[in-house]
Protein backbone atom coordinates (compact mmCIF):
# COMPACT_ATOMS: atom_id res chain seq x y z
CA UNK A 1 8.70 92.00 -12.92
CA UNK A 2 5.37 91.18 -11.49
CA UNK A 3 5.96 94.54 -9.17
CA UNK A 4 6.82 96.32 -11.92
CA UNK A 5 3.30 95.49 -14.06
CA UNK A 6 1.27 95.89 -11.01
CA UNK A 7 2.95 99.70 -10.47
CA UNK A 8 2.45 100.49 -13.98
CA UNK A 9 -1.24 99.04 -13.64
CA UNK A 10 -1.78 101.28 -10.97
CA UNK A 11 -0.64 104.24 -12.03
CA UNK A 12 -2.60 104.01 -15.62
CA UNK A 13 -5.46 103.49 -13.51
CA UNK A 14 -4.98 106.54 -11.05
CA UNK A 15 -4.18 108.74 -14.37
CA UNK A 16 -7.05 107.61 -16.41
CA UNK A 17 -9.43 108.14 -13.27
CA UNK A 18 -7.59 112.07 -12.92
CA UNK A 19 -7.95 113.04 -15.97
CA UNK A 20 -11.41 111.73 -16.82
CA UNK A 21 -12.55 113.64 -13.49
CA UNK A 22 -13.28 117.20 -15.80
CA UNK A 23 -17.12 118.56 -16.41
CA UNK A 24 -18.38 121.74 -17.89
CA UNK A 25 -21.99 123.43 -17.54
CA UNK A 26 -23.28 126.50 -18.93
CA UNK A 27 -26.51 128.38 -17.86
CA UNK A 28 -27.82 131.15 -20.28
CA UNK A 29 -29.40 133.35 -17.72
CA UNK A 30 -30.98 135.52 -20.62
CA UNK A 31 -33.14 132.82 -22.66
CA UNK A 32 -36.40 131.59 -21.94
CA UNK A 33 -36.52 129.54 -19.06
CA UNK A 34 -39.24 127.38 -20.22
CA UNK A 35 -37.80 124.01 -22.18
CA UNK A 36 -38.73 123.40 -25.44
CA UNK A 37 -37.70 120.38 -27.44
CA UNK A 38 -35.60 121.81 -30.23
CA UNK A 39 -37.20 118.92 -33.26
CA UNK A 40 -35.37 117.16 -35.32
CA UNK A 41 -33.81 114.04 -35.44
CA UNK A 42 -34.74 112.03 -32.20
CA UNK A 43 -34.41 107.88 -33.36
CA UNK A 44 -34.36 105.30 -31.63
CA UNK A 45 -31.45 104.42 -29.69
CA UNK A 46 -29.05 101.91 -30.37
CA UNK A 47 -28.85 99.28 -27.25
CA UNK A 48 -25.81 100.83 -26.06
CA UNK A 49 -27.13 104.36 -25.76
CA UNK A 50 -30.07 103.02 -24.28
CA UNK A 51 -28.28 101.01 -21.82
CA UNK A 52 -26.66 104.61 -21.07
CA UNK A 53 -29.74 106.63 -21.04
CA UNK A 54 -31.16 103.83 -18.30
CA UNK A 55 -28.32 104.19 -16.40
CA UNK A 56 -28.88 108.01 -16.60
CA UNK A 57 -32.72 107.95 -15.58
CA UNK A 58 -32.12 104.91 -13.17
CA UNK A 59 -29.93 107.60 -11.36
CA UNK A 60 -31.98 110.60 -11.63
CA UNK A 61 -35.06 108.68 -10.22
CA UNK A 62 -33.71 107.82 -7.10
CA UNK A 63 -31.74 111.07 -6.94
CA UNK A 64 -27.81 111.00 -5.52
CA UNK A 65 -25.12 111.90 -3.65
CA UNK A 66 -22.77 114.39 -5.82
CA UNK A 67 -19.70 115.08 -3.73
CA UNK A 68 -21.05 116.29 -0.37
CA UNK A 69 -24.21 117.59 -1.53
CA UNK A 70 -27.54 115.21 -2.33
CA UNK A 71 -29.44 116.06 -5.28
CA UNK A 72 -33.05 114.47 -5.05
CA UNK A 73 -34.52 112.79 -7.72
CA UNK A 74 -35.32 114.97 -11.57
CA UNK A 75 -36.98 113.97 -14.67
CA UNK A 76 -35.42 111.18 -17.11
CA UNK A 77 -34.27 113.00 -19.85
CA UNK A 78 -34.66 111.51 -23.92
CA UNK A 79 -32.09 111.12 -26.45
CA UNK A 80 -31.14 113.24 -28.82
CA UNK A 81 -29.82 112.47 -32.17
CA UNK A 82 -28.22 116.17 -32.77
CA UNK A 83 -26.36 115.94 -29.26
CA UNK A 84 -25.24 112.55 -30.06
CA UNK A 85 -23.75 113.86 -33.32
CA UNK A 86 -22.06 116.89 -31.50
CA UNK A 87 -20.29 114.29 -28.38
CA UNK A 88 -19.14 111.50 -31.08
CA UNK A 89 -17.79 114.44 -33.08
CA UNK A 90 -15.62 115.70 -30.06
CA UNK A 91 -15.27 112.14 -29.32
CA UNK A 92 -13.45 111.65 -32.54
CA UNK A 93 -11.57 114.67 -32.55
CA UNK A 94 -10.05 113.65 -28.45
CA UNK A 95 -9.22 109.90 -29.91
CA UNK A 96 -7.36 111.42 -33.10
CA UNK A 97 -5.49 114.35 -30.97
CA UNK A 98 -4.84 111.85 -27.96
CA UNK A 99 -6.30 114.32 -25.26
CA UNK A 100 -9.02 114.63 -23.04
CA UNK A 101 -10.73 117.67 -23.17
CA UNK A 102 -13.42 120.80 -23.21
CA UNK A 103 -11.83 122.32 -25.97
CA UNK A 104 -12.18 120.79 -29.44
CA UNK A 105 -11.66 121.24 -32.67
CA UNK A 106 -10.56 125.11 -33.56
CA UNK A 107 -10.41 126.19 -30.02
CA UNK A 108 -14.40 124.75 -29.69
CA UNK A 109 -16.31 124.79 -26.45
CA UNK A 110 -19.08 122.33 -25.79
CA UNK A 111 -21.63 124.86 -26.82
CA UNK A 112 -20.30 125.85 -30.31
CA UNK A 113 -20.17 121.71 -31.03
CA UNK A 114 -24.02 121.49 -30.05
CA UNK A 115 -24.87 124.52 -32.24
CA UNK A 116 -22.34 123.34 -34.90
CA UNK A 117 -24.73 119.83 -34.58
CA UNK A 118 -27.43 122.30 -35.39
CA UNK A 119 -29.46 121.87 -32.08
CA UNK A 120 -30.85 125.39 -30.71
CA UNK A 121 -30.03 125.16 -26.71
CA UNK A 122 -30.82 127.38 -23.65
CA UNK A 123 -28.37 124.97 -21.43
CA UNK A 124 -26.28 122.41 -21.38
CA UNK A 125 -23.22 120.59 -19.93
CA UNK A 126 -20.98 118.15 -20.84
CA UNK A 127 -19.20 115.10 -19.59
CA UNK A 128 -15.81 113.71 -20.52
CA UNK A 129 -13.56 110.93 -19.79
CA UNK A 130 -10.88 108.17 -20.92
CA UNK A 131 -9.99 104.94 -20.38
CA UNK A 132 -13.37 103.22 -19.49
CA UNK A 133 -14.56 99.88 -21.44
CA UNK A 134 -18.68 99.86 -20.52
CA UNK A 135 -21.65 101.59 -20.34
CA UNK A 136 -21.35 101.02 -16.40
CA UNK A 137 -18.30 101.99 -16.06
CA UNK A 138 -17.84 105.10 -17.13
CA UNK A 139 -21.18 106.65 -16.09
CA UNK A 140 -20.18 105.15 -12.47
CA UNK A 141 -16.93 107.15 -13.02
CA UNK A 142 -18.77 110.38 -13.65
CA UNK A 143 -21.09 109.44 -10.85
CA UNK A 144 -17.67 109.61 -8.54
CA UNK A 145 -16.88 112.92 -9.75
CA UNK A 146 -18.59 115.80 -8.47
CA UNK A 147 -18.53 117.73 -11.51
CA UNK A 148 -20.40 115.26 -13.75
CA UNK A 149 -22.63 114.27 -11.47
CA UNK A 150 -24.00 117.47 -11.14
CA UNK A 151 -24.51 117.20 -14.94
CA UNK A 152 -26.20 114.16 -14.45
CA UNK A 153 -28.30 115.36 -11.46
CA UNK A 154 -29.03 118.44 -13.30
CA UNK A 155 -32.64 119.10 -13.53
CA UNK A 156 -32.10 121.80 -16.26
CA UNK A 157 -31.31 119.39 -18.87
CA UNK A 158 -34.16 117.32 -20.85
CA UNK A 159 -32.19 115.71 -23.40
CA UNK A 160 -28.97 113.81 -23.83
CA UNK A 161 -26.09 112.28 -26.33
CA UNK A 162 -23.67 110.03 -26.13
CA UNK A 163 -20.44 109.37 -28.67
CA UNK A 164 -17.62 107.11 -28.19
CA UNK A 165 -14.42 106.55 -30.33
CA UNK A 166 -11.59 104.56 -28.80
CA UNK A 167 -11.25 105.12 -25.21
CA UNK A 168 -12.82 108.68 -25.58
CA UNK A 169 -16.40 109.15 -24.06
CA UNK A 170 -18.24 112.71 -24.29
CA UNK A 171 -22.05 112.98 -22.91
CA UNK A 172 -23.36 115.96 -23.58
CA UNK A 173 -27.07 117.42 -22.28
CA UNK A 174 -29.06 120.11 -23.22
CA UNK A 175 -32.41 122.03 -22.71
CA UNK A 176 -33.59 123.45 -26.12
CA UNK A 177 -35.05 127.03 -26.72
C-alpha cells in the first residue's frame, strides 16, 4: 500500500509540474515602443502579492538563468490592480472548468482578458500553473520553466498581476500604451 501512495504521489507531482510548464508572450511590433503607465487603479498590495512581486524583482535584480540562455538583470516592475483583476478572472474561470490553460472564457486569449480588465497594453505575457501551495513555490516553478521565465526576465514588461483560486495561479505582465 505504502508503494502504491508513493507511485500515485509521484505521478501527481510529475503531472502537476507538466502541465503547469505552459507560457504565452505577445509583442505588438506596431505600437509605440516607449512604456507608458496605463492609470488607474494601482493599490497597495496585499502581503501575498507583495511577497510575489519581491520574489519577482528579487529575480530580475540579479538577473537568471532561463533554460540555456542567461538573461541579466531588468527593472522591478509595480503592481497593477487591472492585471490583477484580468489573472484572478482567468484564475477563476481554470478552477471552475478544471483546466489549465491560455484560453479562457469564450475562446479568450491573455490579451482580450487584460483589455476586457480595461488596461490599454503594448505587451504582455502571461504565466500559468496548478498544483502549487506558496508564493515560493510556484514562482520557483515558473523560474524552472523556460517559457515563464522569460516572462519573468522580460524587460518589456513594467507592470504585473497576480490571481489565485484553488490550485489555479495566472501572472500576467504588461507594458501600457
Amino acid at each position: 500500500m505504502k508503494r502504491r501512495t508513493l507511485l500515485h504521489s509521484i505521478y501527481v507531482v510529475i503531472v502537476f509540474t507538466f502541465i503547469s510548464l505552459a507560457s504565452c508572450t505577445k509583442d505588438d511590433d506596431n505600437l509605440n515602443p516607449v512604456p507608458t503607465t496605463p492609470g488607474g487603479t494601482n493599490t497597495t498590495p496585499t502581503a501575498s502579492e507583495q511577497k510575489l512581486l519581491e520574489l519577482v524583482n528579487s529575480t530580475r535584480a540579479k538577473g537568471c538563468n532561463c533554460g540555456n540562455t542567461f538573461y541579466p538583470a531588468v527593472a522591478p516592475v509595480t503592481w497593477n490592480d487591472k492585471l490583477e483583476a484580468a489573472a484572478v478572472s482567468h484564475s477563476n474561470w481554470m478552477n471552475q472548468n478544471n483546466t489549465l490553460s491560455h484560453t479562457g472564457a469564450n475562446g479568450s486569449d491573455p490579451g482580450q482578458r487584460i483589455t476586457a480588465a480595461g488596461y490599454n497594453w503594448q505587451a504582455y505575457g502571461e504565466n500559468v500553473a496548478v498544483g502549487y501551495a506558496s508564493e515560493e513555490d510556484v514562482i520557483q516553478a515558473w523560474l524552472n520553466s523556460e517559457g515563464h521565465c522569460k516572462n519573468i526576465m522580460n524587460g518589456t514588461f513594467t507592470e504585473m498581476g497576480v490571481g489565485v483560486s484553488g490550485v489555479y495561479w495566472t501572472q500576467e505582465f504588461a507594458t501600457g500604451r
